[in-house]
N, C-alpha and C. Protein backbone atom coordinates (compact mmCIF):
# COMPACT_ATOMS: atom_id res chain seq x y z
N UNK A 1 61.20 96.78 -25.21
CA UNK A 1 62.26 96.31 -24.41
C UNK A 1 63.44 95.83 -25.24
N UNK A 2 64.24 96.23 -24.93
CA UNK A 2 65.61 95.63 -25.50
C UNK A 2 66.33 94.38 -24.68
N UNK A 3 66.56 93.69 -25.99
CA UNK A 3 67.01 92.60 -25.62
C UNK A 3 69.01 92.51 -25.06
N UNK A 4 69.31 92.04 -24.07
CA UNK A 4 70.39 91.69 -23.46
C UNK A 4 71.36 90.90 -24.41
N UNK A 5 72.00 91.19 -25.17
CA UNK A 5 72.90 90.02 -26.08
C UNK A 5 74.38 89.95 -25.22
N UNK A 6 74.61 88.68 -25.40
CA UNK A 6 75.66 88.39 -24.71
C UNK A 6 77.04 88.41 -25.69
N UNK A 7 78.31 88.94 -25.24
CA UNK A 7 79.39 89.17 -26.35
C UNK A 7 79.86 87.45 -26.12
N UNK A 8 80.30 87.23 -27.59
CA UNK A 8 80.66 86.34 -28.02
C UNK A 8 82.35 86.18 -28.16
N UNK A 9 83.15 87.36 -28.88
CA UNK A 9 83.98 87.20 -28.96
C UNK A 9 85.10 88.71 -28.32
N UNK A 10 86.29 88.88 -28.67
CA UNK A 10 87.28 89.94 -28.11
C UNK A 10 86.95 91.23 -29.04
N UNK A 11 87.44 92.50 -28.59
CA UNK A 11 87.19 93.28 -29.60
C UNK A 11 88.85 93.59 -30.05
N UNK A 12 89.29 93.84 -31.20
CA UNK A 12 90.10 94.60 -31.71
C UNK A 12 90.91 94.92 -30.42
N UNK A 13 90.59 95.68 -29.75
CA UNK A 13 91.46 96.74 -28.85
C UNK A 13 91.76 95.57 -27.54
N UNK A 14 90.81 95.10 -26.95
CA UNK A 14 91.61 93.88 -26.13
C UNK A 14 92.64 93.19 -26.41
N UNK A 15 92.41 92.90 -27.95
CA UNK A 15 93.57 91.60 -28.30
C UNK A 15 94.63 92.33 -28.68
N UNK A 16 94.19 93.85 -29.30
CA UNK A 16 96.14 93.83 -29.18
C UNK A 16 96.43 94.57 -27.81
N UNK A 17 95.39 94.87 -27.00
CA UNK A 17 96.76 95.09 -25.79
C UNK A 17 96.78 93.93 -24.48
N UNK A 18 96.15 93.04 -25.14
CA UNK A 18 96.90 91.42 -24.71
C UNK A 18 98.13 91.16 -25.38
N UNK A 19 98.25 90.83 -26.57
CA UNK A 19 99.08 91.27 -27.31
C UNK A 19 100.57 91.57 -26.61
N UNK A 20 99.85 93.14 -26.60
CA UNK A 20 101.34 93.87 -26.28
C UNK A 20 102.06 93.31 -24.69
N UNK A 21 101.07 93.29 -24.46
CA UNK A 21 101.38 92.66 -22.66
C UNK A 21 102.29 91.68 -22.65
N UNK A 22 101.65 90.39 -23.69
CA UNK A 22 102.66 89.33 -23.44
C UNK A 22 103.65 89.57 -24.39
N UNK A 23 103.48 90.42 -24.81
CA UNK A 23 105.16 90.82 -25.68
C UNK A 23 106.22 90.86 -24.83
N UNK A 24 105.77 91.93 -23.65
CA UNK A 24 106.53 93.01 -22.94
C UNK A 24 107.06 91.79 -22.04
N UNK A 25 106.09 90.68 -21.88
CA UNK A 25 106.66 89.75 -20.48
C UNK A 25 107.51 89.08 -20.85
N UNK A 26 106.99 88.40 -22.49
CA UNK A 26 108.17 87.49 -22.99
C UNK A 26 109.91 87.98 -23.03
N UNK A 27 109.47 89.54 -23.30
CA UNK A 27 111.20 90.11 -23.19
C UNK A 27 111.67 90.27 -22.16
N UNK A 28 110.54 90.51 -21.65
CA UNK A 28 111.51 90.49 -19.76
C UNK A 28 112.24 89.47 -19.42
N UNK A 29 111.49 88.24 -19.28
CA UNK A 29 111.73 86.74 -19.44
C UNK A 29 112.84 86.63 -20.45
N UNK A 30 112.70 86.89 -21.41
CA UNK A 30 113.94 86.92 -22.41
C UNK A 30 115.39 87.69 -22.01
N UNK A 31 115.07 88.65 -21.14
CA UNK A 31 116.92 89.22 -20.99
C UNK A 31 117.18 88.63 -19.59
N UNK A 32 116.27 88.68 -19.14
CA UNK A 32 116.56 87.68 -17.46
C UNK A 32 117.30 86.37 -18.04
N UNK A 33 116.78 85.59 -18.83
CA UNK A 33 117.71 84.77 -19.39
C UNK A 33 118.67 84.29 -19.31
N UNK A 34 118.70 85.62 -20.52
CA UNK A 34 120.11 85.60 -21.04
C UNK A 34 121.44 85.92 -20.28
N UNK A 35 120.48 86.99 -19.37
CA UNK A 35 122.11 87.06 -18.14
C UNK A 35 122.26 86.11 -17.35
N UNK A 36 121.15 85.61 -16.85
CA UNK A 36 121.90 83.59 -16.13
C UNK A 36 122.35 83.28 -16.43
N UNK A 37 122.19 82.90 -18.69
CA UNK A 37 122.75 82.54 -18.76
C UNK A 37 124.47 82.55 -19.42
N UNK A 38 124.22 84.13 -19.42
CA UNK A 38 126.00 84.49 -19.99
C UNK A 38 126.75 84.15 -18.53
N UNK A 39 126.26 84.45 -17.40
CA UNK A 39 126.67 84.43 -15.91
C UNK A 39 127.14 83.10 -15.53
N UNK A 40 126.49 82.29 -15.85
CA UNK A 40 126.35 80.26 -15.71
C UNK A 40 127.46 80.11 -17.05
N UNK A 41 127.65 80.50 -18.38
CA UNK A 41 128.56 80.22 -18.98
C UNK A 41 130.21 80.76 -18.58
N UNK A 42 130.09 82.35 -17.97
CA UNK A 42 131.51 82.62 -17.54
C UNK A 42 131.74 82.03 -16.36
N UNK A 43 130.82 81.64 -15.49
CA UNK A 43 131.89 80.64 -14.59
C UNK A 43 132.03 79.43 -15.22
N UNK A 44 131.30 78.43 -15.71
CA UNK A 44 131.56 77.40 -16.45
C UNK A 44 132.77 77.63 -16.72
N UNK A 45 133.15 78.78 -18.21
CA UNK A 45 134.39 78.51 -18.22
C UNK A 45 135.56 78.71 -17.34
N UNK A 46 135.42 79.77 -16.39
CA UNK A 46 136.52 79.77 -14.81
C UNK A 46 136.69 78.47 -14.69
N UNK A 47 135.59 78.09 -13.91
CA UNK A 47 135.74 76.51 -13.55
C UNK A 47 136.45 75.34 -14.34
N UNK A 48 137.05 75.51 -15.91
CA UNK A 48 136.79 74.87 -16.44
C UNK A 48 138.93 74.81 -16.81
N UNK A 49 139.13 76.59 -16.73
CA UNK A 49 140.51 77.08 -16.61
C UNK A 49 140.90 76.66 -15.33
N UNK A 50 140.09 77.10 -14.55
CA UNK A 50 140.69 75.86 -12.68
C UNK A 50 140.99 74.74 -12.93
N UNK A 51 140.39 73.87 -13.59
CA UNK A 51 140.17 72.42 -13.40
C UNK A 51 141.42 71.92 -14.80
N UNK A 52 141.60 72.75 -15.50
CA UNK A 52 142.92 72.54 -15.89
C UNK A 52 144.42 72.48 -15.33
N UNK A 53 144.29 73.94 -14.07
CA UNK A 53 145.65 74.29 -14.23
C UNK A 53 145.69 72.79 -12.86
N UNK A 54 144.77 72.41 -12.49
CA UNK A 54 144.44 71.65 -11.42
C UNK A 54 144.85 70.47 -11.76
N UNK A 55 144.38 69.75 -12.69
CA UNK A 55 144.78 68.78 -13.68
C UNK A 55 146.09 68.39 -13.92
N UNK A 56 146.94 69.50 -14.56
CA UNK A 56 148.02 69.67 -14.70
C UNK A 56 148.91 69.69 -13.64
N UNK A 57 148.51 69.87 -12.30
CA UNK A 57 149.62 69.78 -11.04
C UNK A 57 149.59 68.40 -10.96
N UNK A 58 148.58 67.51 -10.90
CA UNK A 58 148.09 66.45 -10.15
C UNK A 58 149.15 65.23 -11.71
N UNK A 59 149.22 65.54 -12.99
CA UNK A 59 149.69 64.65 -13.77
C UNK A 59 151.24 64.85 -13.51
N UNK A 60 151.59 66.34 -13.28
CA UNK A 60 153.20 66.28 -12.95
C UNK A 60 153.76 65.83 -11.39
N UNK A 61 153.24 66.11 -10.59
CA UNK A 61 152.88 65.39 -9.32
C UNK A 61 152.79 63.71 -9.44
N UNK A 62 152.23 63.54 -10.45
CA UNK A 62 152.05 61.70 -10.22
C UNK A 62 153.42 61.47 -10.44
N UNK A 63 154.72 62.00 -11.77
CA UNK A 63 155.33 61.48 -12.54
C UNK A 63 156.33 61.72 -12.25
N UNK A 64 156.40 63.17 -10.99
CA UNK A 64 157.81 63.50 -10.21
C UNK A 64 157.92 62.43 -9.11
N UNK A 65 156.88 62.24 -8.77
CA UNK A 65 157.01 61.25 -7.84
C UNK A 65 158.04 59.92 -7.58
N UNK A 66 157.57 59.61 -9.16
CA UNK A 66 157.75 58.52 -9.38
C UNK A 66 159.55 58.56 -10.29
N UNK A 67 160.14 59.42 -10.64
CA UNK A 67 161.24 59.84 -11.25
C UNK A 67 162.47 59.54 -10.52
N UNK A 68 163.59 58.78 -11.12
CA UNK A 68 164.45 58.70 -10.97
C UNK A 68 165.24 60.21 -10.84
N UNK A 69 165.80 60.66 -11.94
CA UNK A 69 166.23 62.09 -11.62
C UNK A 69 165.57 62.97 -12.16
N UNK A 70 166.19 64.30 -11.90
CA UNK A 70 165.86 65.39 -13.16
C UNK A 70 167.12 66.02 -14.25
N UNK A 71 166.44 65.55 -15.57
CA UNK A 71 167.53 65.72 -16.69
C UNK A 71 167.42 67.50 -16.94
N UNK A 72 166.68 68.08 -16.82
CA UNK A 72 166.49 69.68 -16.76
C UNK A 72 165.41 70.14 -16.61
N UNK A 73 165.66 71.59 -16.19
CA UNK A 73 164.81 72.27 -15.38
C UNK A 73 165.11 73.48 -15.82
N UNK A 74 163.77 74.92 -16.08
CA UNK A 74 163.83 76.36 -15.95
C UNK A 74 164.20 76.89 -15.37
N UNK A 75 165.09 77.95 -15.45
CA UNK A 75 165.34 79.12 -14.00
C UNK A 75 163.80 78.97 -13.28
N UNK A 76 164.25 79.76 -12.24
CA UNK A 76 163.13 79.81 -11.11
C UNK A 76 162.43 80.98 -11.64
N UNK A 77 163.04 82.00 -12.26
CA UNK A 77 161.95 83.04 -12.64
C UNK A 77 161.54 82.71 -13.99
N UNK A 78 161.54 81.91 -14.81
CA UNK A 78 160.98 81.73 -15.56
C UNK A 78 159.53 81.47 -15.94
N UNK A 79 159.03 82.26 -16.59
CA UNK A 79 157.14 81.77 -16.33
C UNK A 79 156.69 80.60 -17.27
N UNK A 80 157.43 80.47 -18.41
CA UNK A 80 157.07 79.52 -19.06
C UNK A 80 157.98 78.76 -19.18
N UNK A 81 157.93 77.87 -18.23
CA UNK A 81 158.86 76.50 -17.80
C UNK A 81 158.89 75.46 -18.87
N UNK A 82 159.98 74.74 -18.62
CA UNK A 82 160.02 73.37 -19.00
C UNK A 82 160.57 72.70 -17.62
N UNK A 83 160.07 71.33 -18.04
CA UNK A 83 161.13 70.08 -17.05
C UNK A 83 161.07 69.27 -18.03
N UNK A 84 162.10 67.92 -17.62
CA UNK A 84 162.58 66.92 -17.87
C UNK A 84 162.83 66.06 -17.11
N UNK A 85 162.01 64.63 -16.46
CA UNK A 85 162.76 63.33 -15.45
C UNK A 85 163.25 62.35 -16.19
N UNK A 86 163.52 61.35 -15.46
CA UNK A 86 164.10 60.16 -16.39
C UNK A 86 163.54 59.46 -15.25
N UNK A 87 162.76 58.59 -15.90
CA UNK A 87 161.49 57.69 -15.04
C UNK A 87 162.41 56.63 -14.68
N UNK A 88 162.21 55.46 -14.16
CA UNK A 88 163.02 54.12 -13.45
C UNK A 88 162.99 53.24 -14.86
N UNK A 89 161.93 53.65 -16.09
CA UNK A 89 162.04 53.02 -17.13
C UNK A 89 163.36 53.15 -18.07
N UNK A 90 163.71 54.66 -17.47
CA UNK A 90 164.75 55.15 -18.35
C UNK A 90 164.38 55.73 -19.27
N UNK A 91 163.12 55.79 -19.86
CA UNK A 91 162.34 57.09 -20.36
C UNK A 91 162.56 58.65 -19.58
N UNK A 92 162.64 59.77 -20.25
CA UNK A 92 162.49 60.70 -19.98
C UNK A 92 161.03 61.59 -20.58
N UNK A 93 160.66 61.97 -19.46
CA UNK A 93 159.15 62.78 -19.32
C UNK A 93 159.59 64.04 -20.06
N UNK A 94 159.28 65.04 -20.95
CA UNK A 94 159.42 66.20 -20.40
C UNK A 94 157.74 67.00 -21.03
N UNK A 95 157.82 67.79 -20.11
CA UNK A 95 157.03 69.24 -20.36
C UNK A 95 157.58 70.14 -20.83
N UNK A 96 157.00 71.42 -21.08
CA UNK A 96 157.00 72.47 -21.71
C UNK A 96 156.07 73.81 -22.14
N UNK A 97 156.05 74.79 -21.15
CA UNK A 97 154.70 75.94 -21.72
C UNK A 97 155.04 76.47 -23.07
N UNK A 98 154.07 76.60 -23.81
CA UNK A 98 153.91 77.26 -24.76
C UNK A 98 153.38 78.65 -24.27
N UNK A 99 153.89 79.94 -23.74
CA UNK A 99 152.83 81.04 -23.62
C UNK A 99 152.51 81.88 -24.62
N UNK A 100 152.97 81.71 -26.05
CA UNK A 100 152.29 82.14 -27.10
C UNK A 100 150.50 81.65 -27.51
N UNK A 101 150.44 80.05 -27.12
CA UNK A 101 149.72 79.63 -27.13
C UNK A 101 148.67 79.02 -25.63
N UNK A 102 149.28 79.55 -24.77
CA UNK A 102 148.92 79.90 -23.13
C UNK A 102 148.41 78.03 -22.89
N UNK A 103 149.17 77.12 -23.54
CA UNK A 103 148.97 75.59 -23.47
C UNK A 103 150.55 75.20 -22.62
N UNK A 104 149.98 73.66 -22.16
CA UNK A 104 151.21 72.91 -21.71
C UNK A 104 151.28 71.85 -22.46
N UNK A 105 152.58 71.69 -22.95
CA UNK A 105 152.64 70.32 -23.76
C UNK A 105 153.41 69.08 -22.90
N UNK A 106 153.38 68.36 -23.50
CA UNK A 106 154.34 66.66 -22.38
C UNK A 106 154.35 65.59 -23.46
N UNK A 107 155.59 65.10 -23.62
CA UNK A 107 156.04 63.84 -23.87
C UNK A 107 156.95 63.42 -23.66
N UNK A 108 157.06 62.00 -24.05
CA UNK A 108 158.24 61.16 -24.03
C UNK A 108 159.33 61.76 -24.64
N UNK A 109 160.42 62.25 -24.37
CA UNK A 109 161.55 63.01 -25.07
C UNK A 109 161.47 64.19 -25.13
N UNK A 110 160.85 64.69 -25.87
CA UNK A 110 160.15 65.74 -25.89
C UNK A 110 159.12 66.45 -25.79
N UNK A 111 158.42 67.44 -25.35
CA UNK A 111 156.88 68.06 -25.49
C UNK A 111 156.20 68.33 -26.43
N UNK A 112 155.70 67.15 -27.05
CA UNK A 112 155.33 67.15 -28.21
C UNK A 112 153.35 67.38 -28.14
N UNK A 113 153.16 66.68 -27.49
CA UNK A 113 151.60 66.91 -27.18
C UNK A 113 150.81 67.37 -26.20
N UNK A 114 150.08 67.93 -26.21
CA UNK A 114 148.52 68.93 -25.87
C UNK A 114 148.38 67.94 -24.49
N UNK A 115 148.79 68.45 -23.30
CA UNK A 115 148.27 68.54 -21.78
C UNK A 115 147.22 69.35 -21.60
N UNK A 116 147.17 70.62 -21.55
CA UNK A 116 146.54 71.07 -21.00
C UNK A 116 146.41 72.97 -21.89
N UNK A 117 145.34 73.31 -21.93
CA UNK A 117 145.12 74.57 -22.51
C UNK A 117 145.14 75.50 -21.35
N UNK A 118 144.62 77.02 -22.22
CA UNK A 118 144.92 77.92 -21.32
C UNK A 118 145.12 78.21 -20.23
N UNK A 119 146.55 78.12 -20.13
CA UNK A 119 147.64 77.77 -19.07
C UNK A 119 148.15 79.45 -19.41
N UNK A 120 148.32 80.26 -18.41
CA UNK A 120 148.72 81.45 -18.35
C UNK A 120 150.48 81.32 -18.02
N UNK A 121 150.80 80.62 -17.04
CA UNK A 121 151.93 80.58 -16.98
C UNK A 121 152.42 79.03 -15.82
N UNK A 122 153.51 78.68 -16.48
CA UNK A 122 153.97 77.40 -15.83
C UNK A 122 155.71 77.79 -14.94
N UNK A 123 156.06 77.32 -13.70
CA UNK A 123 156.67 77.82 -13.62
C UNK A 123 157.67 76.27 -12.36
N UNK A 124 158.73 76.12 -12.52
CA UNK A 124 159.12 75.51 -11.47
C UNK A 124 160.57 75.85 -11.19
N UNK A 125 160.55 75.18 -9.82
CA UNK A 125 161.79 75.64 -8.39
C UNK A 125 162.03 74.41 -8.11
N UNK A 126 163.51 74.04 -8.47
CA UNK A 126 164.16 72.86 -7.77
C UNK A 126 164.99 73.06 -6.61
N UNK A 127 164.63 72.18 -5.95
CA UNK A 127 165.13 72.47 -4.39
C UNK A 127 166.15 71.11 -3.95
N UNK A 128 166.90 71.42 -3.48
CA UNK A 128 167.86 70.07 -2.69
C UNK A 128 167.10 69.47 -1.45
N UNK A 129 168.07 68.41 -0.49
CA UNK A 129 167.30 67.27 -0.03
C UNK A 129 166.71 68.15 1.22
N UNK A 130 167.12 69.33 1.45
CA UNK A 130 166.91 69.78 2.99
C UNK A 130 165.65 70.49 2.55
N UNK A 131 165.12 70.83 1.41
CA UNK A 131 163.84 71.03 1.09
C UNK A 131 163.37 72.51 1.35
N UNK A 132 164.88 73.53 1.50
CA UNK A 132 164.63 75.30 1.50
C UNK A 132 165.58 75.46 0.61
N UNK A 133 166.70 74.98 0.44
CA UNK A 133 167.73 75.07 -0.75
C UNK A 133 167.48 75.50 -2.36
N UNK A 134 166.96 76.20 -2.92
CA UNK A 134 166.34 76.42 -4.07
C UNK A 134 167.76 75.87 -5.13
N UNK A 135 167.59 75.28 -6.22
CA UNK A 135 168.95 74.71 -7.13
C UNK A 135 168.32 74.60 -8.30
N UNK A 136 169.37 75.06 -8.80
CA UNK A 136 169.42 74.63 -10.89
C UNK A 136 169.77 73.54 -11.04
N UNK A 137 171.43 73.24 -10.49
CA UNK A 137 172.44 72.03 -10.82
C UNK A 137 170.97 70.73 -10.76
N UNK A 138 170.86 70.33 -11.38
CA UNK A 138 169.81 68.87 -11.65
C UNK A 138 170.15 67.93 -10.71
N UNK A 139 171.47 67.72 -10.68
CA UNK A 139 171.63 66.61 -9.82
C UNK A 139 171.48 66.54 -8.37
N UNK A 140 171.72 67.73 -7.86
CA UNK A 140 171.47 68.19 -6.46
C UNK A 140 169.67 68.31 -6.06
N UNK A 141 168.64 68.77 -7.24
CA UNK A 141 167.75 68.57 -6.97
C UNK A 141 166.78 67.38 -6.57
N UNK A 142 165.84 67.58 -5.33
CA UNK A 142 165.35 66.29 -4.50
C UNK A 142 163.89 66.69 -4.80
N UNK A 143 163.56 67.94 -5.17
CA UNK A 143 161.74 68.02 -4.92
C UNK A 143 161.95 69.74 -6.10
N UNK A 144 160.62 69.70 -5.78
CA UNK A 144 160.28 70.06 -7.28
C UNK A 144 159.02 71.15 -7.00
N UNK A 145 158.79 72.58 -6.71
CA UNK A 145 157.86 73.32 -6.34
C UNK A 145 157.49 73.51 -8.09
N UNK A 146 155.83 73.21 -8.34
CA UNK A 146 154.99 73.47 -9.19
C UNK A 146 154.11 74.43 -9.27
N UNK A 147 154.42 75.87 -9.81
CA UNK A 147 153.31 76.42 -10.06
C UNK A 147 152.53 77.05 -11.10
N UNK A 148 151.35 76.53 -11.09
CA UNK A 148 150.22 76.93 -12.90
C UNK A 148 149.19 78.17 -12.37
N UNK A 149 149.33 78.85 -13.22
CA UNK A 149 148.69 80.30 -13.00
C UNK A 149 147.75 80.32 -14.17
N UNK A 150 146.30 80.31 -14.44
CA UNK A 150 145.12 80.68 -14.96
C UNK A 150 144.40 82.32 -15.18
N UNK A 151 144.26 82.99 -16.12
CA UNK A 151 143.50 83.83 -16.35
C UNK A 151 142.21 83.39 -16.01
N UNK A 152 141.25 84.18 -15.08
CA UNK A 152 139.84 83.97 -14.88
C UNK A 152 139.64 85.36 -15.17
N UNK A 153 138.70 85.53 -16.61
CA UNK A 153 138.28 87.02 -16.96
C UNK A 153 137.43 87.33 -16.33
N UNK A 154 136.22 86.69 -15.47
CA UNK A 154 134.94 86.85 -14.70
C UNK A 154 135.27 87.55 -13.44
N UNK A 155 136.55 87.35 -12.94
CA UNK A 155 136.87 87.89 -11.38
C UNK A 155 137.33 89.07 -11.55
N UNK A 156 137.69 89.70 -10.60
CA UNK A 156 137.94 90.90 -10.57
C UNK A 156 139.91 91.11 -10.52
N UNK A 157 140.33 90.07 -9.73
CA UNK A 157 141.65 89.67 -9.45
C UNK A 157 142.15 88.92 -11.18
N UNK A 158 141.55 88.60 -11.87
CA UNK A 158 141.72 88.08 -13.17
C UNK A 158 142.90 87.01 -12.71
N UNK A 159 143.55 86.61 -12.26
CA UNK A 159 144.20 85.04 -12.62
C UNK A 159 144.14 83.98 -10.90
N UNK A 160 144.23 83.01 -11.01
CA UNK A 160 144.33 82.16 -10.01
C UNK A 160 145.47 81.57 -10.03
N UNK A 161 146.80 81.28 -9.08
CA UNK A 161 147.61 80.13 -8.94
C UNK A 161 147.85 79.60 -8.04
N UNK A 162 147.94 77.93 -8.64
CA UNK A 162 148.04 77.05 -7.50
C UNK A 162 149.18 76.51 -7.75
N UNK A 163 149.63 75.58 -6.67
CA UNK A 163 151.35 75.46 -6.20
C UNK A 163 151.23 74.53 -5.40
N UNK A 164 152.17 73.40 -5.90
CA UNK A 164 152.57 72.10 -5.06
C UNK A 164 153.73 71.78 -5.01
N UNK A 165 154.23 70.69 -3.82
CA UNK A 165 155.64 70.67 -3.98
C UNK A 165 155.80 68.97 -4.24
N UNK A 166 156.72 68.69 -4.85
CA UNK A 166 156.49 66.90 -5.18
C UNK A 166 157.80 66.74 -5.24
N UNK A 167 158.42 65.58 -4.18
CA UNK A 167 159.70 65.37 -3.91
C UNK A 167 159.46 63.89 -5.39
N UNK A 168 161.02 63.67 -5.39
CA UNK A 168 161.35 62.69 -6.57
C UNK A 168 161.15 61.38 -6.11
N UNK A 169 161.19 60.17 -5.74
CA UNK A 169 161.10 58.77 -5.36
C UNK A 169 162.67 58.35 -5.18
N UNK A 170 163.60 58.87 -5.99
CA UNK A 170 164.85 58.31 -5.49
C UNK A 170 166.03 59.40 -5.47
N UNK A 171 166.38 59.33 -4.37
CA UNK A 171 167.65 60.36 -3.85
C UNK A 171 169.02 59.73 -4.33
């Protein structure tokens, strides 16, 4: 009679096509990944070019508000704007796009420092007190149409712009 022995351990040929198996799963698992997460990083950054050009309405918006006049302003077709107010301090604000460098700059006097990055295009429309009147002359201007335009490479439409209008505090 022969005796029944019981296997103890794997042979050769099991373990490598265990082996290969969890090779094959780990890479699956591995490019599934990676496209979440290239997918989760290009909107990140969309979201991130929104929340700039967004940013940027809401700081020139606070400061037109609050502005005595406007010392200058871009043509209306201009894409890469400047302005200039003269606050109640008697300071003057100004901005300025850089679209070489697709940034907005702002300071006291001049636009000397880093607002806001990739900024595709900055653009503003001064309007008189009746608020359809579109105007250059500075002094006639009462409100102030803002608009920041964003490259989003993830969409299909590639840029977003948003647009506000912010009257001055004193006529």
């Amino acid at each position: 009679m022969k005796r029944a022995t019981k296997r103890r351990a794997l042979t050769l040929l099991e373990l490598v096509t265990a082996t290969a198996l969890l090779a094959t799963l780990v890479t699956a698992v591995a490019v599934l990944l990676r496209g979440a997460h290239a997918a989760w990083q290009g909107h990140d950054n969309d979201l991130a070019r929104l929340e700039a050009a967004h940013a940027t309405l809401r700081h020139l918006v606070r400061n037109i508000r609050q502005a005595q006049a406007v010392s200058a302003v871009s043509p209306a077709g201009d894409l890469s704007g400047a302005l200039s107010i003269v606050m109640p301090s008697g300071q003057t604000y100004a901005w300025d796009h850089d679209d070489v460098a697709e940034r907005v700059n702002f300071g006291i006097t001049s636009a000397s420092d880093l607002l806001a990055e990739e900024i595709s295009e900055l653009n503003f429309v001064g309007y008189r007190a009746d608020g359809t009147t579109s105007t250059t002359a500075v002094e006639e201007i009462q409100s102030i149409d803002c608009q920041v335009t964003v490259e989003l490479p993830r969409q299909a439409g590639g840029s977003r712009t948003v647009i506000t209008r912010a009257w001055l505090r004193s006529w």
